[in-house]
C-alpha atoms as a PDB file:
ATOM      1  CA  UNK A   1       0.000   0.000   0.000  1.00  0.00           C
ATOM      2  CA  UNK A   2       2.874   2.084   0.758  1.00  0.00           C
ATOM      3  CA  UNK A   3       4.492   1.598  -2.137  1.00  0.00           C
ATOM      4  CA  UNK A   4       1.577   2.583  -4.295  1.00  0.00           C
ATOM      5  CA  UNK A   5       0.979   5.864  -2.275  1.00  0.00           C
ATOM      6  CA  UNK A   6       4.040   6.667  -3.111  1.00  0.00           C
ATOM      7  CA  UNK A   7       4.077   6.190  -6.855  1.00  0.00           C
ATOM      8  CA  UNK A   8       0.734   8.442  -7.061  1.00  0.00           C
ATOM      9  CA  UNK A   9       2.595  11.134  -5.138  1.00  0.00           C
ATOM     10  CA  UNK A  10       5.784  10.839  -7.565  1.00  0.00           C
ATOM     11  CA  UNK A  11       3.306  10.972 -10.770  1.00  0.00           C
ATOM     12  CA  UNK A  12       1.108  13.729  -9.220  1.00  0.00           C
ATOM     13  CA  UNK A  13       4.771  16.034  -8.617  1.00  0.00           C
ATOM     14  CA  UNK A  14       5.852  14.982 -12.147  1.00  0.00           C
ATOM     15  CA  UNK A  15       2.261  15.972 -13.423  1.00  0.00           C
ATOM     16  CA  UNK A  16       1.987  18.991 -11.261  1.00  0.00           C
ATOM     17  CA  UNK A  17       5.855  20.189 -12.595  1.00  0.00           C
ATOM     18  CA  UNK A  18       4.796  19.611 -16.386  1.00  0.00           C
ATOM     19  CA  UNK A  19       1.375  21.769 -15.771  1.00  0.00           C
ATOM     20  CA  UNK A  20       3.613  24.704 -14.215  1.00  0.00           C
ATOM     21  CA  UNK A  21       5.658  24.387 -17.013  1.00  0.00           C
ATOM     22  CA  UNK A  22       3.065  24.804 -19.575  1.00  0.00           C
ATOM     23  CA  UNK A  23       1.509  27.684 -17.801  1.00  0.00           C
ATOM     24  CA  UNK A  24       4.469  29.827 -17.784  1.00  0.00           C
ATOM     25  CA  UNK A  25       5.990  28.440 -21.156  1.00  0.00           C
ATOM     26  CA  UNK A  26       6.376  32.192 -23.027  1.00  0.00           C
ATOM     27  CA  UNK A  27       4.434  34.073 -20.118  1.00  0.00           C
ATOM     28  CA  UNK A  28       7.738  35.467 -18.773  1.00  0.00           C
ATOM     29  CA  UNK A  29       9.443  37.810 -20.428  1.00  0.00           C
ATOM     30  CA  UNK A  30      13.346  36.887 -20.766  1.00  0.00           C
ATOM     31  CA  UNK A  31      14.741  40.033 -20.021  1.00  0.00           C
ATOM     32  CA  UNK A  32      12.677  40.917 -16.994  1.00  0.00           C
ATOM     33  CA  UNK A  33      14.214  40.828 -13.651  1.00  0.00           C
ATOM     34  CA  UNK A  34      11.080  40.356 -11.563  1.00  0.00           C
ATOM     35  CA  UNK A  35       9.657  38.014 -13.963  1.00  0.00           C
ATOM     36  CA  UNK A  36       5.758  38.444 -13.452  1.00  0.00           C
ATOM     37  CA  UNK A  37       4.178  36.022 -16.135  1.00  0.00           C
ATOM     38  CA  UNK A  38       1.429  37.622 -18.633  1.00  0.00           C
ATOM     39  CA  UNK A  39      -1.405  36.218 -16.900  1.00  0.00           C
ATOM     40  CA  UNK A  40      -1.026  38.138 -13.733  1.00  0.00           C
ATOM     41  CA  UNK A  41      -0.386  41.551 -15.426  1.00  0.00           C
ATOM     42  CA  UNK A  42      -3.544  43.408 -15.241  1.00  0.00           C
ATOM     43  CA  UNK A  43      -1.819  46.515 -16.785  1.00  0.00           C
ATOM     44  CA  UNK A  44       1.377  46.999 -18.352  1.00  0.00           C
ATOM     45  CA  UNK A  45       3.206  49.839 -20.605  1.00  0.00           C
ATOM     46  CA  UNK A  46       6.695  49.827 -21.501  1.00  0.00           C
ATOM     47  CA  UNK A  47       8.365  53.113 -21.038  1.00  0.00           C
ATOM     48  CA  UNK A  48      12.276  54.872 -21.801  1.00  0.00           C
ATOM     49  CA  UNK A  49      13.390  57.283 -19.579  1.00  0.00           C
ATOM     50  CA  UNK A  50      16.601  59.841 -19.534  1.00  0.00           C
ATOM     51  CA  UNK A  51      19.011  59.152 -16.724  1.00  0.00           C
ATOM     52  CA  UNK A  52      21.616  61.979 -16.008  1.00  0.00           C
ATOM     53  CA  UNK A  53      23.773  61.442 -13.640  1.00  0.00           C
ATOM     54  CA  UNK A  54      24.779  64.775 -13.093  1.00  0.00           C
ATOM     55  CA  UNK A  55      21.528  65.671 -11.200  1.00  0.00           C
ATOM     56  CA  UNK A  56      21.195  66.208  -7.540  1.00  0.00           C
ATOM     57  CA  UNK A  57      19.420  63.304  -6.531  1.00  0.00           C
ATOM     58  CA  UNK A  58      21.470  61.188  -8.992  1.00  0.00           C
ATOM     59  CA  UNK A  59      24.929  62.560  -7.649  1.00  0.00           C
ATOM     60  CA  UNK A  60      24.797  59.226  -5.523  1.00  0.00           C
ATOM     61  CA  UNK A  61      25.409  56.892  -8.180  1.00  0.00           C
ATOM     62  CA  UNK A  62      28.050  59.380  -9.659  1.00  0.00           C
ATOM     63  CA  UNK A  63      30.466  60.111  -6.639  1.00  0.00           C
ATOM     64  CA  UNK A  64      33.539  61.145  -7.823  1.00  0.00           C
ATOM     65  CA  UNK A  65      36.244  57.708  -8.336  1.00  0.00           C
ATOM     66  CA  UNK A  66      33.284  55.495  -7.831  1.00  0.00           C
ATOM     67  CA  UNK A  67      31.043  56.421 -11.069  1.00  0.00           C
ATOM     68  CA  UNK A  68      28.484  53.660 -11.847  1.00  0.00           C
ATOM     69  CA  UNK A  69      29.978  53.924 -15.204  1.00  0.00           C
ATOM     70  CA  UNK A  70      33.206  53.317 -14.300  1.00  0.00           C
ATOM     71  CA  UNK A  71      32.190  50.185 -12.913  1.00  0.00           C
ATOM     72  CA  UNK A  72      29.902  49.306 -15.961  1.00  0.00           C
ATOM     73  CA  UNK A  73      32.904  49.909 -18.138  1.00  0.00           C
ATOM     74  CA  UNK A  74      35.435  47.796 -16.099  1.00  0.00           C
ATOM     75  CA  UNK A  75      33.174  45.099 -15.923  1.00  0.00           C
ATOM     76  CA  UNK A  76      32.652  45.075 -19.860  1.00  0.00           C
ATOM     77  CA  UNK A  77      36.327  44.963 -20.400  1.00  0.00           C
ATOM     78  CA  UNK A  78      36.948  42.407 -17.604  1.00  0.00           C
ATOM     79  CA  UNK A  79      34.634  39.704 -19.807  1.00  0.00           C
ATOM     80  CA  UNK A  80      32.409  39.797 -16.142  1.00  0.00           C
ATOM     81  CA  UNK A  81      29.653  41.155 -18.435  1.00  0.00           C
ATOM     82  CA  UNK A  82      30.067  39.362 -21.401  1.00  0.00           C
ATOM     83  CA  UNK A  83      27.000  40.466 -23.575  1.00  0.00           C
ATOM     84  CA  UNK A  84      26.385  43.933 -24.808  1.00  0.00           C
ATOM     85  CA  UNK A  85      23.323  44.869 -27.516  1.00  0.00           C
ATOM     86  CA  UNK A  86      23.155  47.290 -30.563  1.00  0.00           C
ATOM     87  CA  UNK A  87      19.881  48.471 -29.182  1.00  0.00           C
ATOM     88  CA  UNK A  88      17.036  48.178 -26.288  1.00  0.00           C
ATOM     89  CA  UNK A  89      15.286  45.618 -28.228  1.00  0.00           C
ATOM     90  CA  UNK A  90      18.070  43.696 -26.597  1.00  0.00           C
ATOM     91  CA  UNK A  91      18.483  41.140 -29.949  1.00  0.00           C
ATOM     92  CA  UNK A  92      21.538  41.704 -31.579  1.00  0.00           C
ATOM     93  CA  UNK A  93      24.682  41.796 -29.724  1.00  0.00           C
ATOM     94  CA  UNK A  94      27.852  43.987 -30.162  1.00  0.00           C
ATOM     95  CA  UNK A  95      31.016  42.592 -30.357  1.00  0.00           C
ATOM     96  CA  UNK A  96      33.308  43.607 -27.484  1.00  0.00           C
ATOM     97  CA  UNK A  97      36.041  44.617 -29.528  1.00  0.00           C
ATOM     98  CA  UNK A  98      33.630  47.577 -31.545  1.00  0.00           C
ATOM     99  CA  UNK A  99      32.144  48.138 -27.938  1.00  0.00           C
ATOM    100  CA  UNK A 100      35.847  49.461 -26.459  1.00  0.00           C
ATOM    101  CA  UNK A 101      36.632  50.966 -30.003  1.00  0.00           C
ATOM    102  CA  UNK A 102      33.518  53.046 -29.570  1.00  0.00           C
ATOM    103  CA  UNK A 103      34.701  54.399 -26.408  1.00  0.00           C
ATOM    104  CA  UNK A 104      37.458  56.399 -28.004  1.00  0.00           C
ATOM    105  CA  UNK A 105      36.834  60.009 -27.982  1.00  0.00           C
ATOM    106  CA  UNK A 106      39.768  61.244 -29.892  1.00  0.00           C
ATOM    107  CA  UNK A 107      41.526  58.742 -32.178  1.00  0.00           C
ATOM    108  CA  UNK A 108      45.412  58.281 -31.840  1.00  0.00           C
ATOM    109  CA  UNK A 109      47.906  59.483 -34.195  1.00  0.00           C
ATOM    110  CA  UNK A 110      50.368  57.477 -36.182  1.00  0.00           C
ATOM    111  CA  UNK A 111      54.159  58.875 -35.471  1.00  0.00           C
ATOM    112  CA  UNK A 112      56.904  58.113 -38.237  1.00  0.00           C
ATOM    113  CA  UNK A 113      59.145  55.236 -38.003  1.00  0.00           C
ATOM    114  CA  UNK A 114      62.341  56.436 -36.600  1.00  0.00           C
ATOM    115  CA  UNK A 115      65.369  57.217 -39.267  1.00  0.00           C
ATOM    116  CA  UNK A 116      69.253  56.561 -37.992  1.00  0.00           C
ATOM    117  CA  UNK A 117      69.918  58.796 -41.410  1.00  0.00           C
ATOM    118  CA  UNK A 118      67.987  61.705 -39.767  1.00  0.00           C
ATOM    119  CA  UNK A 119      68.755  64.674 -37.969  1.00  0.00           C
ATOM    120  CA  UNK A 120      65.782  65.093 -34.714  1.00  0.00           C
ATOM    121  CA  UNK A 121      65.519  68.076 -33.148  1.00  0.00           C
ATOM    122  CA  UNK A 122      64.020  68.835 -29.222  1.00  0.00           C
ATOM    123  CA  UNK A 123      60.153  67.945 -29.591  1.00  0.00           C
ATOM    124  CA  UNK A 124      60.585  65.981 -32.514  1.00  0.00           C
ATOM    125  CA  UNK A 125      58.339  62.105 -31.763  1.00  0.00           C
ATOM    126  CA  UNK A 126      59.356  59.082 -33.848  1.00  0.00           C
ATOM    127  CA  UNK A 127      57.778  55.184 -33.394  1.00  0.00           C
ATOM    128  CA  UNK A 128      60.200  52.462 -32.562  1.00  0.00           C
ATOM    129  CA  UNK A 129      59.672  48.642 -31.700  1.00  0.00           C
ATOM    130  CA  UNK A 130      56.235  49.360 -31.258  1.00  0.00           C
ATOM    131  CA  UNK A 131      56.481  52.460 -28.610  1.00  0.00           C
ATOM    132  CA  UNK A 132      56.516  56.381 -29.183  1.00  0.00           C
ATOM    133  CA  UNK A 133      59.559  58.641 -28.533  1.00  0.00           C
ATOM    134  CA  UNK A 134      59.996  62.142 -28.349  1.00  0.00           C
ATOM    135  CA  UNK A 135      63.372  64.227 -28.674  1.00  0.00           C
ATOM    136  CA  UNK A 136      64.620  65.938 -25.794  1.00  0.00           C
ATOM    137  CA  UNK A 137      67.427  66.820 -27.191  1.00  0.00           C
ATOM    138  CA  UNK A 138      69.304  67.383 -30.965  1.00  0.00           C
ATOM    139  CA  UNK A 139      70.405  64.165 -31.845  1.00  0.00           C
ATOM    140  CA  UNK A 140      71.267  62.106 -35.372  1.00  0.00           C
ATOM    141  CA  UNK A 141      71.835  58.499 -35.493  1.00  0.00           C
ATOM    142  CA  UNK A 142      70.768  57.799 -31.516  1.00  0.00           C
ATOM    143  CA  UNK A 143      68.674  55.027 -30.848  1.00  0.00           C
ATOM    144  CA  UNK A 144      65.367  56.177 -28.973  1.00  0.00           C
ATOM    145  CA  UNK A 145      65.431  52.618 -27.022  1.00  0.00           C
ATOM    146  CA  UNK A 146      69.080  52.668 -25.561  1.00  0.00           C
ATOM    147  CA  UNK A 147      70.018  56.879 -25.399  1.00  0.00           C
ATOM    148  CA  UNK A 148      67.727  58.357 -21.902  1.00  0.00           C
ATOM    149  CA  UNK A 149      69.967  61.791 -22.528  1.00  0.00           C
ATOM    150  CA  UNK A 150      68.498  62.389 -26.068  1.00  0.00           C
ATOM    151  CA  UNK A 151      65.248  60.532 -26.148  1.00  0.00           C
ATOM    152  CA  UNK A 152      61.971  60.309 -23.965  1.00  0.00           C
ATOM    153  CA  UNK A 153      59.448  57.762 -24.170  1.00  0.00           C
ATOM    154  CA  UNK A 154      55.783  59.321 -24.537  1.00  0.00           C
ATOM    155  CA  UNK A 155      52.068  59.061 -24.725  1.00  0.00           C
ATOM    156  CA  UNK A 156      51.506  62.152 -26.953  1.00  0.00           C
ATOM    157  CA  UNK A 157      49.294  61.188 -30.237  1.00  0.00           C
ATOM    158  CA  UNK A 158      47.872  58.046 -28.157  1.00  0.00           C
ATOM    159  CA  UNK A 159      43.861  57.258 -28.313  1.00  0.00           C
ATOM    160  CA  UNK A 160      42.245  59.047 -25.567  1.00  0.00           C
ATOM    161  CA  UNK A 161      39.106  56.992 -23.971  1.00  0.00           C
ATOM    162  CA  UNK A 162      36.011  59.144 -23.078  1.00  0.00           C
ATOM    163  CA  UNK A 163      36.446  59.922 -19.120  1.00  0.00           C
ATOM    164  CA  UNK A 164      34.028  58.966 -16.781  1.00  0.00           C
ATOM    165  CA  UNK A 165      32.340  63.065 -16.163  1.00  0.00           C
ATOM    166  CA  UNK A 166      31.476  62.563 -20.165  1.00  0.00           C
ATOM    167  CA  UNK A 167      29.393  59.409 -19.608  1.00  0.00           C
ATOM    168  CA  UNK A 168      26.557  60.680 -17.674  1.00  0.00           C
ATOM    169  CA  UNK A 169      23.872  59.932 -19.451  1.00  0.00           C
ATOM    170  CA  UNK A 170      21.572  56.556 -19.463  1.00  0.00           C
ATOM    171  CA  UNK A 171      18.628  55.282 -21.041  1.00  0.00           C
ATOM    172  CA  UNK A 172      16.458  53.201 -18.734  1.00  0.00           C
ATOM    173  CA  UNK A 173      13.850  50.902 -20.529  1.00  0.00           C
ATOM    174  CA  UNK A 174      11.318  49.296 -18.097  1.00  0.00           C
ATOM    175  CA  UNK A 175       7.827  47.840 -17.799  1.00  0.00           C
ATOM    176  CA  UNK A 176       5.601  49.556 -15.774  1.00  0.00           C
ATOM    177  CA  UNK A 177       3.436  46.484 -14.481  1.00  0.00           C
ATOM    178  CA  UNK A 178       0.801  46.047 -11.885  1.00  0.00           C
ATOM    179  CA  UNK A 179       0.220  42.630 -10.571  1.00  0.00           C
ATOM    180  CA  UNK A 180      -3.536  41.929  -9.900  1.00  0.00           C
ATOM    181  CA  UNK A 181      -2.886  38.724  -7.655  1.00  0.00           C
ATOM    182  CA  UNK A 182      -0.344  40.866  -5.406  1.00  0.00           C
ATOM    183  CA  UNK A 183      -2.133  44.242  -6.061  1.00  0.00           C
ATOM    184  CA  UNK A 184       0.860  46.206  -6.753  1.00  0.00           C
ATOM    185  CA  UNK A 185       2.138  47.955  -9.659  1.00  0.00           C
ATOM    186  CA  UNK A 186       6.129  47.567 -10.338  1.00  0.00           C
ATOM    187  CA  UNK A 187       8.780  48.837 -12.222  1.00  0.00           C
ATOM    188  CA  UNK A 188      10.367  46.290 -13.815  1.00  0.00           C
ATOM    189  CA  UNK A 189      13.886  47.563 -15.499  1.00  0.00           C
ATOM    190  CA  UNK A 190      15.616  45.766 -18.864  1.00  0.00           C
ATOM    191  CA  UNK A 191      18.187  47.864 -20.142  1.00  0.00           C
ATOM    192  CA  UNK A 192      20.412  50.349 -19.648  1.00  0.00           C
ATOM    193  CA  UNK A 193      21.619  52.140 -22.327  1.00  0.00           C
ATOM    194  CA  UNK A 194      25.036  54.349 -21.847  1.00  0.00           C
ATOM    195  CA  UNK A 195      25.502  57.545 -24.105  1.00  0.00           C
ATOM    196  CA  UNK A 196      29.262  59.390 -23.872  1.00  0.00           C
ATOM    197  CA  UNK A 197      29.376  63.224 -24.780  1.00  0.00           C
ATOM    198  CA  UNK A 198      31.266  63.671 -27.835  1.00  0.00           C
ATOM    199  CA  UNK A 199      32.921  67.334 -27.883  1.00  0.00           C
ATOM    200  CA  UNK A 200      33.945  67.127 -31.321  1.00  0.00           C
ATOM    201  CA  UNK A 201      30.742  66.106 -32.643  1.00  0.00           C
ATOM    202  CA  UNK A 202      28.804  68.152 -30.197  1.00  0.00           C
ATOM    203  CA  UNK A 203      26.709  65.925 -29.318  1.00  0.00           C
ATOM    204  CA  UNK A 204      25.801  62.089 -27.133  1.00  0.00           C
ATOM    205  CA  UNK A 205      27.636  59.084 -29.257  1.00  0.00           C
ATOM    206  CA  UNK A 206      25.470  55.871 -28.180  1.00  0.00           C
ATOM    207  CA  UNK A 207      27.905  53.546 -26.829  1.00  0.00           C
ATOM    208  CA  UNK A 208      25.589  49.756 -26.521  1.00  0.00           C
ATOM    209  CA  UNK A 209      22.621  48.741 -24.463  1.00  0.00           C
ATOM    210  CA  UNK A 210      23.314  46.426 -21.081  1.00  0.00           C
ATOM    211  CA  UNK A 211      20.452  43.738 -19.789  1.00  0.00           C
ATOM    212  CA  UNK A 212      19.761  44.958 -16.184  1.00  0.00           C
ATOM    213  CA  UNK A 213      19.306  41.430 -14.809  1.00  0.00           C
ATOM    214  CA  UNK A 214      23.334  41.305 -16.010  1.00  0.00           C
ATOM    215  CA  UNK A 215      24.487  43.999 -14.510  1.00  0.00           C
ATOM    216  CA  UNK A 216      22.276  43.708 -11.347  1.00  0.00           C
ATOM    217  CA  UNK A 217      24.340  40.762 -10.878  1.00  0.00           C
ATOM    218  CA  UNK A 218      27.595  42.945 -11.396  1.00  0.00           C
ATOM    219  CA  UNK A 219      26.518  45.359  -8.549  1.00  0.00           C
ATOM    220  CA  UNK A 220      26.114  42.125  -6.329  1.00  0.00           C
ATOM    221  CA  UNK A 221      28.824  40.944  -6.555  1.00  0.00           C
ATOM    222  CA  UNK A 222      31.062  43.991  -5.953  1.00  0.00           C
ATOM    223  CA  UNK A 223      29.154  45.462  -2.718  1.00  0.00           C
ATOM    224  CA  UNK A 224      32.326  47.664  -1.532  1.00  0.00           C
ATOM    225  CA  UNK A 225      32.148  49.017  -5.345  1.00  0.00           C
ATOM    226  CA  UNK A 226      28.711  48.899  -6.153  1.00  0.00           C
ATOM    227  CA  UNK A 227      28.120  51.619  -3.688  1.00  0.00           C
ATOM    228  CA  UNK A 228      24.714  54.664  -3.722  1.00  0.00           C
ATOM    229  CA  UNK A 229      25.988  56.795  -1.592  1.00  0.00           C
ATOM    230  CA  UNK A 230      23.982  58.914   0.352  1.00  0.00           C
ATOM    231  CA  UNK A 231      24.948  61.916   0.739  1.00  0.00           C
ATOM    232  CA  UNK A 232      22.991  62.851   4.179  1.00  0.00           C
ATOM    233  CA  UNK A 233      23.806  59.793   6.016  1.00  0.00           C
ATOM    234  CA  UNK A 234      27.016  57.186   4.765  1.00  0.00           C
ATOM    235  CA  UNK A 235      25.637  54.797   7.350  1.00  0.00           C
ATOM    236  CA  UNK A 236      22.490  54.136   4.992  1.00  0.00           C
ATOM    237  CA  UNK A 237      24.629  53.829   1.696  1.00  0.00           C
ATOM    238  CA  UNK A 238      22.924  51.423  -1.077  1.00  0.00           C
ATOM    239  CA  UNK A 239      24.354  48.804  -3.310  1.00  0.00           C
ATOM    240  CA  UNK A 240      23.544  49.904  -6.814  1.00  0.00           C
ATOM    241  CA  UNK A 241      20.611  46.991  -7.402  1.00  0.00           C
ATOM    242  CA  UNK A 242      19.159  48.458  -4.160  1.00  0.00           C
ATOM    243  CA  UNK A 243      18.986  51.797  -4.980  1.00  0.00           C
ATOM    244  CA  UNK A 244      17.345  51.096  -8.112  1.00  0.00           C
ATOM    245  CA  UNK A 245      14.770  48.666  -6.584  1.00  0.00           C
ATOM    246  CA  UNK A 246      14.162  51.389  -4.152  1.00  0.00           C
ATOM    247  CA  UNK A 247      13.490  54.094  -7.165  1.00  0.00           C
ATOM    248  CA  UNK A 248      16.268  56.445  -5.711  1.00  0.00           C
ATOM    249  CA  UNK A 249      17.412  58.188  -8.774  1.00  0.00           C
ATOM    250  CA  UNK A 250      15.577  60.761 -11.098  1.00  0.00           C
ATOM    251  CA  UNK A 251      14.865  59.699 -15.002  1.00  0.00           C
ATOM    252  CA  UNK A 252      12.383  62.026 -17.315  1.00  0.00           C
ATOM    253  CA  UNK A 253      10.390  60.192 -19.185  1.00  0.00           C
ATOM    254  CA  UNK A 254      11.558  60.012 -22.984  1.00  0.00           C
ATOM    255  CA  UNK A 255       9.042  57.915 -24.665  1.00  0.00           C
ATOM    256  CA  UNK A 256       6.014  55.517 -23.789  1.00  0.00           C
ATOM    257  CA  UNK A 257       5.162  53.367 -25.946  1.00  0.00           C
ATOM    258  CA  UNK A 258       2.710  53.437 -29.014  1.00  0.00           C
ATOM    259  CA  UNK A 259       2.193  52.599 -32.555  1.00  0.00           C
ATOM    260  CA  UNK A 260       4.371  55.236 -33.982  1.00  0.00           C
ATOM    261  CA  UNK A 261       7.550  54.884 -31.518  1.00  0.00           C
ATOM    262  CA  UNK A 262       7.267  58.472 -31.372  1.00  0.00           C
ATOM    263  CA  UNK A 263       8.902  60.005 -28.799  1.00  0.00           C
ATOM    264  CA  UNK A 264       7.130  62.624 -26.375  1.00  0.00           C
ATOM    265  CA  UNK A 265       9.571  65.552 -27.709  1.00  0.00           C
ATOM    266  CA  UNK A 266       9.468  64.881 -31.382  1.00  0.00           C
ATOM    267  CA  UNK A 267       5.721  64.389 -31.340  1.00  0.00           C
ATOM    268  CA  UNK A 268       5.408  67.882 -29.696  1.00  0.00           C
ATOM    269  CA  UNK A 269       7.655  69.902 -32.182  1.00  0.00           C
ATOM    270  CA  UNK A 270       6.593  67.898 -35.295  1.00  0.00           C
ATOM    271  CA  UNK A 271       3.197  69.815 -34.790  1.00  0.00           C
ATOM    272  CA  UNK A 272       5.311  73.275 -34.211  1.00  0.00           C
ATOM    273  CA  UNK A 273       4.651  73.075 -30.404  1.00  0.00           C
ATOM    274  CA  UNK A 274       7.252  75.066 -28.436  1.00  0.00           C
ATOM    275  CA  UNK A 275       9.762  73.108 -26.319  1.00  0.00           C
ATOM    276  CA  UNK A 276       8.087  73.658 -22.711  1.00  0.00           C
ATOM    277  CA  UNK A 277       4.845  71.971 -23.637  1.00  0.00           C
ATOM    278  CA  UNK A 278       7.212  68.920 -24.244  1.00  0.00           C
ATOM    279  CA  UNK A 279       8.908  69.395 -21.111  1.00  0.00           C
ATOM    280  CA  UNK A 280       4.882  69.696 -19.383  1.00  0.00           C
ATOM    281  CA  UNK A 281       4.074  66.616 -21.290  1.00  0.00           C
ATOM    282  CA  UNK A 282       7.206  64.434 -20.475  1.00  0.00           C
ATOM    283  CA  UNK A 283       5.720  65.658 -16.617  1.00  0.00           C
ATOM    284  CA  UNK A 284       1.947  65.245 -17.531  1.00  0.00           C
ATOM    285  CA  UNK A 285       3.105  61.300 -18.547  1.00  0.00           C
ATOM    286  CA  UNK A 286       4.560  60.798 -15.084  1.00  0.00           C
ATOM    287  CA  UNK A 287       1.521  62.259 -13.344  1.00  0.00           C
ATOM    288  CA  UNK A 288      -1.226  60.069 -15.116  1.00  0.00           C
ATOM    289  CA  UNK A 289       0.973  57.057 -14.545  1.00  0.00           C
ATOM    290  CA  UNK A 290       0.951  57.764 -10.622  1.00  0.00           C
ATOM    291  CA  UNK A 291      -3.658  58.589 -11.394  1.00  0.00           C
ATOM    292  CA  UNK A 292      -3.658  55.392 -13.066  1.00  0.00           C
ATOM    293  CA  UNK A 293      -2.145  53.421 -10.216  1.00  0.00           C
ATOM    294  CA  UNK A 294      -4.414  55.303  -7.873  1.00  0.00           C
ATOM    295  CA  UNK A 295      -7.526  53.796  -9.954  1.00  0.00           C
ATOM    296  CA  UNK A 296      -6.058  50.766  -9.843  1.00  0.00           C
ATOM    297  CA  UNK A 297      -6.258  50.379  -6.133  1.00  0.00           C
ATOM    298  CA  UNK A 298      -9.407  52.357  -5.926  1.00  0.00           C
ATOM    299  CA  UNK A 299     -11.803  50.542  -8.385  1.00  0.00           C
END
């Protein structure tokens, strides 16, 4: 009797596991951190917002040697984040190699192959074995590898990496969903886009897109890097993942979605609208979010 009992309690698990299976198969969105399956979203809208880390209330994730950036960047590098995407649809990836070329702001400059049949004068920069030299003093026929009197090795005319106060701006793409079996609406984050400042081009160069449930792990696992700080109290300072969860930063709204992809700013001054009514409307979107929730819970 036993034994049968407990081969109708093994066939029941494996029957119960399969039906589980089948319920969430493709309710659960890939990219989502929280992962709240279709068929408990009562409401959902995805929405991008603009992240600039200069801001007051964002100065926490910014503090000066221990830029969130600086940590995305290292990680990237490091191979600890190993996937980085052409866009927020968060399909096609981007090699690592074009991601760390793309971080150049100024590209380096080629110096001439040094000539032992040349006269060099002070200030004078040659290329030799692979490294750059430049002439402290006059000098013919001196190699720039063995003389320390007449030659100087140098950096001058290397690439020069974007610094960490020109990559202050992110793109934050998240569903906005509210659970009807736990009556609660959440943010649900999946991307984080990073844009550098280009001063020659006058303008933000998009560097890649980064799956937040990747780099959440990242902030993790470096909790004495990873730090918010707060700026009124260091005893409550957040890990990164926690200060997100806990919605302390500031992000405009850029776009909700709709069946144009139009974003809030071009649909305003397409139709010859002047700038602050787009700056009202990126506000007015934030405000009927928070009146939607509020019907939510009241009705």
């Amino acid at each position: 009797m036993n034994k049968k009992i407990g081969i109708g309690l093994v066939a029941l698990l494996a029957w119960c596991s399969v039906s589980v299976a089948q319920e969430t198969d493709g309710q659960i969105n890939p990219n989502s951190l929280l992962g709240i399956p279709k068929y408990e979203q009562l409401y959902k809208v995805k929405v991008w917002r603009n992240m600039d880390l200069r801001e007051k209330q964002n100065k926490g994730f910014y503090a000066k040697g221990n830029e969130m950036t600086k940590i995305i960047i290292a990680a990237i590098k490091s191979g600890e984040l190993a996937d980085v995407y052409e866009s927020d649809s968060l399909t096609t990836k981007k090699p690592k190699d074009i991601f760390i070329s793309g971080l150049t702001a100024q590209a380096g400059q080629t110096m001439s192959p040094w000539d032992p049949a040349a006269s060099y004068y002070v200030g004078d920069r040659v290329s030799y074995n692979g490294k750059d030299y430049e002439a402290t003093d006059n000098s013919t026929g001196v190699n720039p590898s063995t003389s320390k009197d007449q030659w100087q090795p140098t950096s001058a005319g290397k690439a020069i990496e974007f610094s960490q106060a020109q990559m202050h701006k992110l793109t934050l793409v998240e569903d906005v969903i509210f659970d009807k079996r736990r009556s609660r609406l959440y943010y649900d984050i999946l991307a984080i886009g990073i844009e550098a400042y280009d001063e020659n081009a006058g303008g933000y160069r998009k560097l890649g897109y980064l799956k937040y449930k990747d780099l959440e792990k990242v902030f993790r696992n470096h909790p004495d890097e990873a730090i918010w700080f707060n700026r009124y109290n260091t005893a409550e300072n957040r890990n990164y993942a926690d200060a997100f969860l806990l919605r302390l930063f500031h992000a405009t709204i850029d776009k909700v979605e709709n069946p144009d992809d139009d974003r809030i700013f071009d649909t305003y001054l397409s139709n010859g609208r002047p700038y602050r009514e787009a700056v009202w409307a990126t506000e007015w979107e934030e405000m009927k979010m928070m009146e939607r929730e509020h019907n939510l819970w009241e009705f």
